[in-house]
N, C-alpha and C. Protein backbone atom coordinates (compact mmCIF):
# COMPACT_ATOMS: atom_id res chain seq x y z
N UNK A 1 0.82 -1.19 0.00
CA UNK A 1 0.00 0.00 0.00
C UNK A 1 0.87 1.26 0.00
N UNK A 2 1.87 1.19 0.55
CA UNK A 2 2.57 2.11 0.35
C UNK A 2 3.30 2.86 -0.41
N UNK A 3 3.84 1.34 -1.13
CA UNK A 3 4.58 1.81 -2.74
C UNK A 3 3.48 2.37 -3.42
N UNK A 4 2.46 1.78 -3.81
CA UNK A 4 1.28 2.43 -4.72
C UNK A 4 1.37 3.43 -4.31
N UNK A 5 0.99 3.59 -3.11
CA UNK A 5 0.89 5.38 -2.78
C UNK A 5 1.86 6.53 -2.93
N UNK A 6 3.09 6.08 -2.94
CA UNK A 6 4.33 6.73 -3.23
C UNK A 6 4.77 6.92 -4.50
N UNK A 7 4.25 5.79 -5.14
CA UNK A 7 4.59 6.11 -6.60
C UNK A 7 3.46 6.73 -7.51
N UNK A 8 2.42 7.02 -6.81
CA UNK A 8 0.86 7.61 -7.20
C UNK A 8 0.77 6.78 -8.15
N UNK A 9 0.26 5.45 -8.58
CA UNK A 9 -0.34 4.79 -8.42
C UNK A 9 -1.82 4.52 -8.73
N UNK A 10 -2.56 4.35 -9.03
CA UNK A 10 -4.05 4.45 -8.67
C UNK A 10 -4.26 2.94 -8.48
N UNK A 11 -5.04 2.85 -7.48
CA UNK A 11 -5.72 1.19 -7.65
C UNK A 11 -6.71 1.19 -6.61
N UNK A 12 -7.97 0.13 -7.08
CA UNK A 12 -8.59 -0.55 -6.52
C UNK A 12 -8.17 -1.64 -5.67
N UNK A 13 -8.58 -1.53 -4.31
CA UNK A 13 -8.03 -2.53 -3.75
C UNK A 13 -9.17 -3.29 -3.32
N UNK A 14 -9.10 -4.37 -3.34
CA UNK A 14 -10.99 -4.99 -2.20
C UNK A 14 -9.93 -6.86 -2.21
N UNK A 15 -10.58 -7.04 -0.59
CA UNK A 15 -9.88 -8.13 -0.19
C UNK A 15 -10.87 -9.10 0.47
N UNK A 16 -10.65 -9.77 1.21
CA UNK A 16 -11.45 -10.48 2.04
C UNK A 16 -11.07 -10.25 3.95
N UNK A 17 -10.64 -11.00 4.63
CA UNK A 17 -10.55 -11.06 5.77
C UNK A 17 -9.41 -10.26 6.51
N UNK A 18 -8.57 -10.03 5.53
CA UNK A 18 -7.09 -9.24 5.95
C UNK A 18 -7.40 -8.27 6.85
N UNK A 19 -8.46 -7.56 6.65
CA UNK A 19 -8.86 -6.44 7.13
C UNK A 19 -8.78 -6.28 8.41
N UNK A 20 -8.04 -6.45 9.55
CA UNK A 20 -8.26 -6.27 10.65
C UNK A 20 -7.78 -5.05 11.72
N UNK A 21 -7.59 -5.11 12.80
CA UNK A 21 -6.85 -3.93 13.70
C UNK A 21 -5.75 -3.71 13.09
N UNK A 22 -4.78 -4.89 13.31
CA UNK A 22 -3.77 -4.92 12.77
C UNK A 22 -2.89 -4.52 11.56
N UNK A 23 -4.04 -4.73 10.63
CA UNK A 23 -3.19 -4.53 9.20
C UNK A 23 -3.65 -2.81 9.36
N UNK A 24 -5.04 -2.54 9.72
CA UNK A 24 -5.14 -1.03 9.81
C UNK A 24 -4.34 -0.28 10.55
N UNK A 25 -3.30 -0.61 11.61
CA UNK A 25 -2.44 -0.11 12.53
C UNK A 25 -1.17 -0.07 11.40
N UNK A 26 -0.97 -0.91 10.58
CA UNK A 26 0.49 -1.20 10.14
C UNK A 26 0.66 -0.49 8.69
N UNK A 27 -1.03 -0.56 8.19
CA UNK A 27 -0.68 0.23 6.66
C UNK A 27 -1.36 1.86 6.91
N UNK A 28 -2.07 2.41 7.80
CA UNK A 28 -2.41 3.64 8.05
C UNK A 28 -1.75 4.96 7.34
N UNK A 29 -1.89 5.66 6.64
CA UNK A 29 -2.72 5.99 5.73
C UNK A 29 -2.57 5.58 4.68
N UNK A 30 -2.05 4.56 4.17
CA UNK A 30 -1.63 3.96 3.13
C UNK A 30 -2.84 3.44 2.55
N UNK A 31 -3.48 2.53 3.65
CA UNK A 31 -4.64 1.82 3.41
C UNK A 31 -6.01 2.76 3.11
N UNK A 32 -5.95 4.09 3.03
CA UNK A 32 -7.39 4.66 2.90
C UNK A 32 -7.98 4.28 1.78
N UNK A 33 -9.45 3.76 1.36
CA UNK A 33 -10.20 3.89 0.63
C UNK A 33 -9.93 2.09 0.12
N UNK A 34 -9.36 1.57 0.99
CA UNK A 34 -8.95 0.01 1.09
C UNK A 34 -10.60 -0.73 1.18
N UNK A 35 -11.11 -1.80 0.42
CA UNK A 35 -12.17 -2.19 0.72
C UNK A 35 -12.17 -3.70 0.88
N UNK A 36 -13.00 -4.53 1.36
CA UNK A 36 -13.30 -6.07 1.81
C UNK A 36 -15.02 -6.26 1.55
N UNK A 37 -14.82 -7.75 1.91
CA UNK A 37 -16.18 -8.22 1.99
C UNK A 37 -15.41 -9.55 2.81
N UNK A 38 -15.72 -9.20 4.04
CA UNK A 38 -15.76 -10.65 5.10
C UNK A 38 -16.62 -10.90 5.90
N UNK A 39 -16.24 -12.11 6.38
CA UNK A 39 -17.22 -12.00 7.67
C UNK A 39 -17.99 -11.38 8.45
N UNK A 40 -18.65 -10.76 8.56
CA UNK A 40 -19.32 -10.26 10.10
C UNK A 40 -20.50 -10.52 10.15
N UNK A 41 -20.94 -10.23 11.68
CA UNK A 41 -22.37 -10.25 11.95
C UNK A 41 -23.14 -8.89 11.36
N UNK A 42 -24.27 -9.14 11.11
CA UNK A 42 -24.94 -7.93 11.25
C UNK A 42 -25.68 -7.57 12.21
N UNK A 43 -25.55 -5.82 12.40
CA UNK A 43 -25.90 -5.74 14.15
C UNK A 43 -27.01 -5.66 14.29
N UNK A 44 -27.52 -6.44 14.65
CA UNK A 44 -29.21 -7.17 15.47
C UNK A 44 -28.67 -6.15 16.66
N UNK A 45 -30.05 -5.95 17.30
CA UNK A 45 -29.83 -5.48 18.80
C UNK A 45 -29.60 -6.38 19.69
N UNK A 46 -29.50 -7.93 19.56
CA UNK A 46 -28.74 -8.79 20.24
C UNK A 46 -26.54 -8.40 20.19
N UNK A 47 -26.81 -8.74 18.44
CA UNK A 47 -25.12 -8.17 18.51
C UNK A 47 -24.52 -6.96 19.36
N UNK A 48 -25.23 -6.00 19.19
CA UNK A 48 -24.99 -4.78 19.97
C UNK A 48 -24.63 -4.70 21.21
N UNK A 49 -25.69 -5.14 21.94
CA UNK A 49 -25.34 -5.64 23.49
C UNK A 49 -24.47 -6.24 24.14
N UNK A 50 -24.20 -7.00 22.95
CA UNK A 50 -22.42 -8.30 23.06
C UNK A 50 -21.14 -7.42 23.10
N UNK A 51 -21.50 -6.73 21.73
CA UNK A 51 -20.39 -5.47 21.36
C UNK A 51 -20.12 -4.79 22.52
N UNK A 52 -21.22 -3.86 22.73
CA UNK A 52 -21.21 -3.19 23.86
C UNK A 52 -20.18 -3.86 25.31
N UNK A 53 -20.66 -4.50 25.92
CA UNK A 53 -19.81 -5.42 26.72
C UNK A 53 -18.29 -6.12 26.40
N UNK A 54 -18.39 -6.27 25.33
CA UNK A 54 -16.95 -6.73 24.91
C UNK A 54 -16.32 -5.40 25.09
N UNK A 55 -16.91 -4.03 24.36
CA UNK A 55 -15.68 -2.85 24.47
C UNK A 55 -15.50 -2.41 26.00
N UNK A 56 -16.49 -3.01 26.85
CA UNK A 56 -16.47 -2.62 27.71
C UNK A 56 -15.30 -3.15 28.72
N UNK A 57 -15.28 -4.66 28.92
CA UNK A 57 -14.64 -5.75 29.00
C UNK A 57 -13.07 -5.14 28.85
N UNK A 58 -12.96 -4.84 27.38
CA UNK A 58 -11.82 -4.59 26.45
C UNK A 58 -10.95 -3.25 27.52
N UNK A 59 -11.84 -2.49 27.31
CA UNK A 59 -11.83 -0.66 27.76
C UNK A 59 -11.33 -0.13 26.98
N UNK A 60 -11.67 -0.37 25.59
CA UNK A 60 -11.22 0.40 24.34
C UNK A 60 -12.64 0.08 23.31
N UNK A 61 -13.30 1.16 22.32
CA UNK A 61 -14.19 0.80 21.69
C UNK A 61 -14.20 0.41 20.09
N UNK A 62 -14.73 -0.76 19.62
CA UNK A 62 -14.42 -2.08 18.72
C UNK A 62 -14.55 -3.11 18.68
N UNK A 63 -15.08 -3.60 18.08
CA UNK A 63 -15.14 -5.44 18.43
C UNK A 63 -13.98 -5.39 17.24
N UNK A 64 -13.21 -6.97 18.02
CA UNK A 64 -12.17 -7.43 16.94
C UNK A 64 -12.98 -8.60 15.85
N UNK A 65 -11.69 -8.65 15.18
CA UNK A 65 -13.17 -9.29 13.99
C UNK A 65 -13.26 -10.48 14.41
N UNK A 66 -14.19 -11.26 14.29
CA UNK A 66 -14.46 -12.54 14.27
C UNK A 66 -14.60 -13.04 15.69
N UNK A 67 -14.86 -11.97 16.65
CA UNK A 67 -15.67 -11.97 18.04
C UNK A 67 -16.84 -12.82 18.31
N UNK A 68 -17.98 -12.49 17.57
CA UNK A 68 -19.18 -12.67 17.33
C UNK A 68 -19.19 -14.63 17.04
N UNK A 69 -18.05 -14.62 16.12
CA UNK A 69 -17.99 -16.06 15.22
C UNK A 69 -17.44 -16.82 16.58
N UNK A 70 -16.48 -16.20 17.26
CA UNK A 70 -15.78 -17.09 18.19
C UNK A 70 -16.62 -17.36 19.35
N UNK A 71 -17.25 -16.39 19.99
CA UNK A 71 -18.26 -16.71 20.76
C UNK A 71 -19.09 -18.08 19.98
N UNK A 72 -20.03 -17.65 19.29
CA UNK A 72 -20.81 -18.90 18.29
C UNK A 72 -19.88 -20.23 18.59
N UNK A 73 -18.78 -19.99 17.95
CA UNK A 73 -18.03 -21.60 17.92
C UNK A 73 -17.98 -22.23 19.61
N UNK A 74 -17.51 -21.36 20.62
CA UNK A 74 -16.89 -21.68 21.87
C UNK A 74 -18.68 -22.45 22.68
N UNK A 75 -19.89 -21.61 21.98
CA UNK A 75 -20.96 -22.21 22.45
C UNK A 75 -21.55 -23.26 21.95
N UNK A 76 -21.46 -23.64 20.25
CA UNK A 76 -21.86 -24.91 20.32
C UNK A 76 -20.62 -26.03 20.66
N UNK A 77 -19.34 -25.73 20.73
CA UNK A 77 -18.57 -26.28 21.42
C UNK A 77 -19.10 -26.98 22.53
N UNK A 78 -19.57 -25.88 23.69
CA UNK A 78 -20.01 -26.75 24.66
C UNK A 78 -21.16 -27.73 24.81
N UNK A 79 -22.34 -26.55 24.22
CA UNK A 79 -23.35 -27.44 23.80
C UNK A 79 -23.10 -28.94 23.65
N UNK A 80 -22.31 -28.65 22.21
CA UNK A 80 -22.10 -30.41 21.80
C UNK A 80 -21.34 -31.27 22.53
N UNK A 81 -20.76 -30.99 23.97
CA UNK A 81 -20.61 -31.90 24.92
C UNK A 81 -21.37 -31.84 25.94
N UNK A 82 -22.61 -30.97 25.77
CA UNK A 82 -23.58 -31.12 27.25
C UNK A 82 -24.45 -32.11 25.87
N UNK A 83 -24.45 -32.31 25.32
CA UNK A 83 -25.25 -33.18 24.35
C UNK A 83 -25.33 -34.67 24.40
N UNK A 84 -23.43 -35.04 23.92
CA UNK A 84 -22.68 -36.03 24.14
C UNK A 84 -22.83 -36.58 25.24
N UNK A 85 -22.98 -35.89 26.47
CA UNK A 85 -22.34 -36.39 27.52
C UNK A 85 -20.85 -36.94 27.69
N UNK A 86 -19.89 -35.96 27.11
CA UNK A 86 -18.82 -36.14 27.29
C UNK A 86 -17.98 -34.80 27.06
N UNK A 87 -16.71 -35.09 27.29
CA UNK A 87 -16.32 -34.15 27.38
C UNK A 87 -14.91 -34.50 26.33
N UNK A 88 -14.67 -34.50 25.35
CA UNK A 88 -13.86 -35.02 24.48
C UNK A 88 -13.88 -34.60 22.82
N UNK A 89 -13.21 -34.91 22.00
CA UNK A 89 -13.46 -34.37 20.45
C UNK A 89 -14.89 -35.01 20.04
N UNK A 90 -14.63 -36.34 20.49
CA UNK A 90 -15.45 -37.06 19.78
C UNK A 90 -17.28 -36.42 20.21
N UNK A 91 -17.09 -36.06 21.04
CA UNK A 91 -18.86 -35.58 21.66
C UNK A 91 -18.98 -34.60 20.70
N UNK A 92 -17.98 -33.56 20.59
CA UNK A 92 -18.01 -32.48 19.61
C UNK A 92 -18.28 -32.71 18.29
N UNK A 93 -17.52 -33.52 17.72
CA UNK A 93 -17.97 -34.13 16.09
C UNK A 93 -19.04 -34.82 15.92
N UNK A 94 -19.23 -35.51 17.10
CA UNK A 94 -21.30 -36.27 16.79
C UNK A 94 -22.30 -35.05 17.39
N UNK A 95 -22.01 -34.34 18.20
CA UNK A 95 -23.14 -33.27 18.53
C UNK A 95 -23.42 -31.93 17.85
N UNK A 96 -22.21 -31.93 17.19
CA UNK A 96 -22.28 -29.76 16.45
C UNK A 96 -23.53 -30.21 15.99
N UNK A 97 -23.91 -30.53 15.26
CA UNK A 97 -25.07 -30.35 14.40
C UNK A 97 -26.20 -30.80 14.92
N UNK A 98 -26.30 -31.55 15.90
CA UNK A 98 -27.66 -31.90 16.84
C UNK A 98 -27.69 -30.81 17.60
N UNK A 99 -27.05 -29.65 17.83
CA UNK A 99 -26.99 -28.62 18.74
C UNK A 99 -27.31 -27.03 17.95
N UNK A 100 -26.78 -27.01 16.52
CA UNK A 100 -26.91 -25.92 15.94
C UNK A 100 -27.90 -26.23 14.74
N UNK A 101 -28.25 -26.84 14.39
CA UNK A 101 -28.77 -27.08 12.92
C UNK A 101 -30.34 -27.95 13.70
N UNK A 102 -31.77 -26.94 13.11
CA UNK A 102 -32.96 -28.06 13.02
C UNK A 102 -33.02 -29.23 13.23
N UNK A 103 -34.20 -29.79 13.68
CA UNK A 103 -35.00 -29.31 14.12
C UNK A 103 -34.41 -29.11 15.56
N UNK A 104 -35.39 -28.19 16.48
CA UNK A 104 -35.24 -28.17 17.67
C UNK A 104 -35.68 -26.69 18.12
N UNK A 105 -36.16 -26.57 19.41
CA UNK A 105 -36.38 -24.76 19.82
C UNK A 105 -35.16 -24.17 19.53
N UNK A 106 -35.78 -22.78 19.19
CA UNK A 106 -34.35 -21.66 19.04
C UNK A 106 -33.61 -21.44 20.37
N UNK A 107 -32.46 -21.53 20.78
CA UNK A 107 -31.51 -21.13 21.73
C UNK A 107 -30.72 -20.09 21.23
N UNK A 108 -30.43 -18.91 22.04
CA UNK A 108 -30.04 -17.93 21.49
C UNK A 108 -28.45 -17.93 22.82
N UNK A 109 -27.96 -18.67 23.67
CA UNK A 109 -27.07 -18.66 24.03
C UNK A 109 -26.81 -19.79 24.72
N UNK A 110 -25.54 -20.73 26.11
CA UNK A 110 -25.40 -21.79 26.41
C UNK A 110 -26.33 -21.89 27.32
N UNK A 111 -26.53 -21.22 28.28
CA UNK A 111 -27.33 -21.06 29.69
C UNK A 111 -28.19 -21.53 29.01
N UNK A 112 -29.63 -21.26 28.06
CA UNK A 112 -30.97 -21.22 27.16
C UNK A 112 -30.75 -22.61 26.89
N UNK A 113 -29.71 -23.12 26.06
CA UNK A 113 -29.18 -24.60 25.54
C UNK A 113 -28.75 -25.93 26.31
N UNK A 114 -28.69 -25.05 27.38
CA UNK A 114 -28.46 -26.42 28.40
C UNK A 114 -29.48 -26.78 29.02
N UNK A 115 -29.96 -25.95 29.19
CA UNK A 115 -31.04 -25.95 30.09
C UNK A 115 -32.17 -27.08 29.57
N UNK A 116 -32.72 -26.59 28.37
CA UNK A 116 -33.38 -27.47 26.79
C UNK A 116 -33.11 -29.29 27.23
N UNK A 117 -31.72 -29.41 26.90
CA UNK A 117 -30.61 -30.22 26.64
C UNK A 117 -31.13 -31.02 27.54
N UNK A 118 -30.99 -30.44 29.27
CA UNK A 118 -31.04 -31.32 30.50
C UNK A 118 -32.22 -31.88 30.82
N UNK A 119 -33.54 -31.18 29.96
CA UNK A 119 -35.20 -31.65 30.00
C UNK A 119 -35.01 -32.37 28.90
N UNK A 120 -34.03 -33.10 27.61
CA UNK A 120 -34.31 -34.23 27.12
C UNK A 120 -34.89 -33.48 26.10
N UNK A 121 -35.07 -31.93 25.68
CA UNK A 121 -35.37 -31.37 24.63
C UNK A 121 -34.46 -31.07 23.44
N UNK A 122 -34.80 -31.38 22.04
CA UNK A 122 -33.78 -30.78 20.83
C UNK A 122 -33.89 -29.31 20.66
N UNK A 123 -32.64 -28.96 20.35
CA UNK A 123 -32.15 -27.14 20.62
C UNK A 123 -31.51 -26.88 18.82
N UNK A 124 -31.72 -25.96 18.79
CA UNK A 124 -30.71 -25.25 17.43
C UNK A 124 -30.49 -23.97 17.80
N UNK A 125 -29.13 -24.08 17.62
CA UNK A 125 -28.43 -22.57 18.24
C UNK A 125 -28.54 -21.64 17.28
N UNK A 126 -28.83 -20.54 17.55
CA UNK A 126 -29.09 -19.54 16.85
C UNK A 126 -27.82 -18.49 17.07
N UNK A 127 -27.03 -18.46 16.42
CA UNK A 127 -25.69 -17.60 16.55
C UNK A 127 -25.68 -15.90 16.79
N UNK A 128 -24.59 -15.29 17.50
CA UNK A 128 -24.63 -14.10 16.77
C UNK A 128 -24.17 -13.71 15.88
N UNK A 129 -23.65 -14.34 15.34
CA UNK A 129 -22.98 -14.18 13.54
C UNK A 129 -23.98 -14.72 12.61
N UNK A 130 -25.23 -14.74 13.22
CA UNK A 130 -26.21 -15.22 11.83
C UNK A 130 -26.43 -17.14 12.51
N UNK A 131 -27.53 -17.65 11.56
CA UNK A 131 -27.62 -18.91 11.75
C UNK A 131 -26.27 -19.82 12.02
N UNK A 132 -26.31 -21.15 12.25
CA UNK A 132 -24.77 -21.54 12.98
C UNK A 132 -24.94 -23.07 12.37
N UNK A 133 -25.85 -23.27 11.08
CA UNK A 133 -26.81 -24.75 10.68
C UNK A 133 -25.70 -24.92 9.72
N UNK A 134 -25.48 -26.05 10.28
CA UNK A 134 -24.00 -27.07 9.49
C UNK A 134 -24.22 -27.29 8.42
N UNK A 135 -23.84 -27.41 7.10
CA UNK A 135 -24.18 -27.88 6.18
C UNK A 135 -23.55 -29.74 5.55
N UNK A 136 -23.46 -30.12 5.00
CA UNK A 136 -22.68 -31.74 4.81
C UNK A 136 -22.00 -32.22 4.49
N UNK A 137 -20.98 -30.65 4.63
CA UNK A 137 -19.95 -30.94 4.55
C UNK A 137 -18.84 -29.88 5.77
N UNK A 138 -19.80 -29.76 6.44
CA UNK A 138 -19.53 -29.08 7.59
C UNK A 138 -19.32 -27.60 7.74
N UNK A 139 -19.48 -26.91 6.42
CA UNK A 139 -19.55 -25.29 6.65
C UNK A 139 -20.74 -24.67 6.99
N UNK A 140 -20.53 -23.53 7.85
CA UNK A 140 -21.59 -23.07 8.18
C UNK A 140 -21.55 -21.65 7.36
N UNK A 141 -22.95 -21.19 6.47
CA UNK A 141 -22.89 -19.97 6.05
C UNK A 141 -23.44 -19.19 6.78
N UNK A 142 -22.17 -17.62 7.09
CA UNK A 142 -22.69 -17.09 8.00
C UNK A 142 -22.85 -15.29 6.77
N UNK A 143 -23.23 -14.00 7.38
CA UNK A 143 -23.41 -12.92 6.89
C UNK A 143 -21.92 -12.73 6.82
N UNK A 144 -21.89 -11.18 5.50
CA UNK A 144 -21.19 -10.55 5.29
C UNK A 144 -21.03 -9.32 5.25
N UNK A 145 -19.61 -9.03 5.74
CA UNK A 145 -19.93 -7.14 5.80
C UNK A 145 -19.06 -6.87 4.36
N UNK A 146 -19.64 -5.32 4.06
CA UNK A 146 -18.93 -4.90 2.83
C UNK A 146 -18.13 -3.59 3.84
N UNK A 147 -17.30 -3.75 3.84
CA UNK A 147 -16.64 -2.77 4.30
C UNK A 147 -15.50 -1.78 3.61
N UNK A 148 -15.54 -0.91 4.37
CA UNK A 148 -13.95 0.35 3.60
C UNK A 148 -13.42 1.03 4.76
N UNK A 149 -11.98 1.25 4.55
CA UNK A 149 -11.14 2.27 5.57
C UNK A 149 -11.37 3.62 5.61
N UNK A 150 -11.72 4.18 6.44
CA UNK A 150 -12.30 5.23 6.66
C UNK A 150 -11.39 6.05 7.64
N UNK A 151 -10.15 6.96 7.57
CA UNK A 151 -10.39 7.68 9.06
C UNK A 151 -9.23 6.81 10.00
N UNK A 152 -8.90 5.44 9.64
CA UNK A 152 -8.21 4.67 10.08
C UNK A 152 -9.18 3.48 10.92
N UNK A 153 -10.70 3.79 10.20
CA UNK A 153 -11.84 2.67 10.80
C UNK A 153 -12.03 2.05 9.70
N UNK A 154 -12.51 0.58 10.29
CA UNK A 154 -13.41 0.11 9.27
C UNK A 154 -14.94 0.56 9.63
N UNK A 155 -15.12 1.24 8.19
CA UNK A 155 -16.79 1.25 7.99
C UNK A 155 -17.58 0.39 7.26
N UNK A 156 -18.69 -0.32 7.91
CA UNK A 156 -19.26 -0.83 7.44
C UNK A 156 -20.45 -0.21 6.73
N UNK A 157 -20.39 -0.82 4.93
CA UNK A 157 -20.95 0.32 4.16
C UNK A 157 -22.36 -0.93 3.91
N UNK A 158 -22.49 -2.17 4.10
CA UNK A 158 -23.74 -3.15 3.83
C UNK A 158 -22.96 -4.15 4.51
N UNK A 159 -24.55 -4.94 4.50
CA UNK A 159 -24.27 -6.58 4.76
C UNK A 159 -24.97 -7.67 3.60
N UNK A 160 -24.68 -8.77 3.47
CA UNK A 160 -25.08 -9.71 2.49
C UNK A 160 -25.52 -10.54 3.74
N UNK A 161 -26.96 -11.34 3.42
CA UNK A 161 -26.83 -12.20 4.61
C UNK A 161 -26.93 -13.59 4.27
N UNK A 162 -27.15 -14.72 4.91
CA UNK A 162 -27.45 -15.95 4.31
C UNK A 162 -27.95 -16.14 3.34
N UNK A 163 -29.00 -15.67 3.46
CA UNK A 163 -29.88 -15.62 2.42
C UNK A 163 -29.85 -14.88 1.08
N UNK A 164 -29.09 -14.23 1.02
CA UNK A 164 -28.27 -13.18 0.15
C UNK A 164 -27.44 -14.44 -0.67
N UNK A 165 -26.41 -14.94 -0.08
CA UNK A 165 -25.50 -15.64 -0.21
C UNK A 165 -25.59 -17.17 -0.60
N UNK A 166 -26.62 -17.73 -0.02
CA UNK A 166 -27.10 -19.31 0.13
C UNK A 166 -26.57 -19.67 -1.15
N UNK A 167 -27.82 -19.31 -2.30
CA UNK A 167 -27.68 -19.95 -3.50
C UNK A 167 -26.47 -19.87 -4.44
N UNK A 168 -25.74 -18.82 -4.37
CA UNK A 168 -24.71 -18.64 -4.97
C UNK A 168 -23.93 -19.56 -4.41
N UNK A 169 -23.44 -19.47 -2.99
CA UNK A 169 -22.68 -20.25 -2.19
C UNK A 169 -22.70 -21.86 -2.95
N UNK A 170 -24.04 -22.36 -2.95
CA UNK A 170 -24.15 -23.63 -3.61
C UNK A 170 -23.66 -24.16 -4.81
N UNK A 171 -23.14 -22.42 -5.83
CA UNK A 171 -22.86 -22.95 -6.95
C UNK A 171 -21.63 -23.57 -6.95
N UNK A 172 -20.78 -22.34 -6.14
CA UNK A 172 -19.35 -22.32 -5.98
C UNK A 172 -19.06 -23.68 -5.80
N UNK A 173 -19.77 -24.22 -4.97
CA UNK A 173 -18.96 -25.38 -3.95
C UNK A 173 -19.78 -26.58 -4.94
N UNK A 174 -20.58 -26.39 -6.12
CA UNK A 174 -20.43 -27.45 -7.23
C UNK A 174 -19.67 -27.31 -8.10
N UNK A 175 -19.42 -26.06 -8.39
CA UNK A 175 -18.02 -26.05 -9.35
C UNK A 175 -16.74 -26.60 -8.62
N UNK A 176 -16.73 -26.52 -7.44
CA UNK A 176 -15.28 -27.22 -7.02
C UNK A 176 -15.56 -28.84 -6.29
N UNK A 177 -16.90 -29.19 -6.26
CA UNK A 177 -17.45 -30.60 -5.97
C UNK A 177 -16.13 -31.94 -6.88
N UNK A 178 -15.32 -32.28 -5.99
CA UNK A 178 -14.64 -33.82 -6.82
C UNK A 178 -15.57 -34.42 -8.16
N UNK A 179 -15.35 -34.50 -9.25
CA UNK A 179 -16.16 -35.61 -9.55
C UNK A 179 -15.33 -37.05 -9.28
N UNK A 180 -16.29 -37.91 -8.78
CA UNK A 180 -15.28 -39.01 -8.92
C UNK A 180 -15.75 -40.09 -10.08
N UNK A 181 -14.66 -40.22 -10.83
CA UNK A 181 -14.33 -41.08 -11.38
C UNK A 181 -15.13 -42.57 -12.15
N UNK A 182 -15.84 -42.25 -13.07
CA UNK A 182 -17.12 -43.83 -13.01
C UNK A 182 -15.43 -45.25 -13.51
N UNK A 183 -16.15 -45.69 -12.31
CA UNK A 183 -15.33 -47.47 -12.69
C UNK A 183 -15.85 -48.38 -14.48
């Protein structure tokens, strides 16, 4: 970013996930007018409240990226060993998806999910990064932010959400589907 900028340059830049504190600390002002499309949640007034507390937590204001996602993972994590009844990989690889993915009541955090769990009821976790429903080959599609450097922020200028994304998503991952081989 810098050479471009030094040598004036013109370019479009748009990336995916790079985008973080970090790279905005290291390429500053280099990076202005820098754009992405990654991950994020979109802010529900559930997300907010999380946010809120995390900067609070933090004592600086920001969520780092992929907050939202890590929470999500660390809860059906547990879930899927209050599921199992165990406490091991293996509870985790037979339960993610009895825990996040239909049927079952919506759970919107672990406390809500265990609780379900311990009355012998089916749960599907409802993430704050968007739905958390496994697909069969184990990805979960979550929302996207469109973002740009702003100021030395990321601004978030839209979101794409599952549903935005679903069908396309499906194509991709048949264009790169193995064929295997007829005997």
């Amino acid at each position: 970013f810098k050479q471009v900028t030094e040598l004036g340059l013109k370019a479009d830049w748009l990336g995916t996930d790079y985008m973080n504190d970090q790279f905005m600390e290291a390429t500053w002002p280099y990076s202005k007018g820098v754009g992405a499309v990654q991950p994020a949640a979109i802010p529900t007034d559930r997300y907010k409240a999380f946010a809120k507390e995390v900067e609070k937590r933090r004592g600086k204001p920001g969520m780092p990226l992929f907050s939202g996602n890590a929470y999500d993972a660390l809860t059906i994590i547990c879930l899927a060993m209050e599921s199992g009844k165990k406490v091991n990989g293996d509870a985790i690889a037979e339960n993610m998806r009895v825990v996040a993915n239909p049927p079952g009541t919506k759970v919107y955090n672990f406390a809500e999910g265990v609780k379900l769990l311990r009355q012998g009821k089916k749960i599907d976790y409802e993430g704050l990064a968007g739905s958390q429903n496994f697909d069969d080959t184990g990805n979960v599609i979550t929302s996207l932010g469109i973002v740009k450097i702003e100021d030395n922020k990321r601004i978030y200028l839209g979101y794409l959400s599952e549903a935005d994304l679903g069908e396309t998503l499906q194509k991709v991952k048949k264009i790169f589907t193995p064929v295997t081989p007829a005997k």
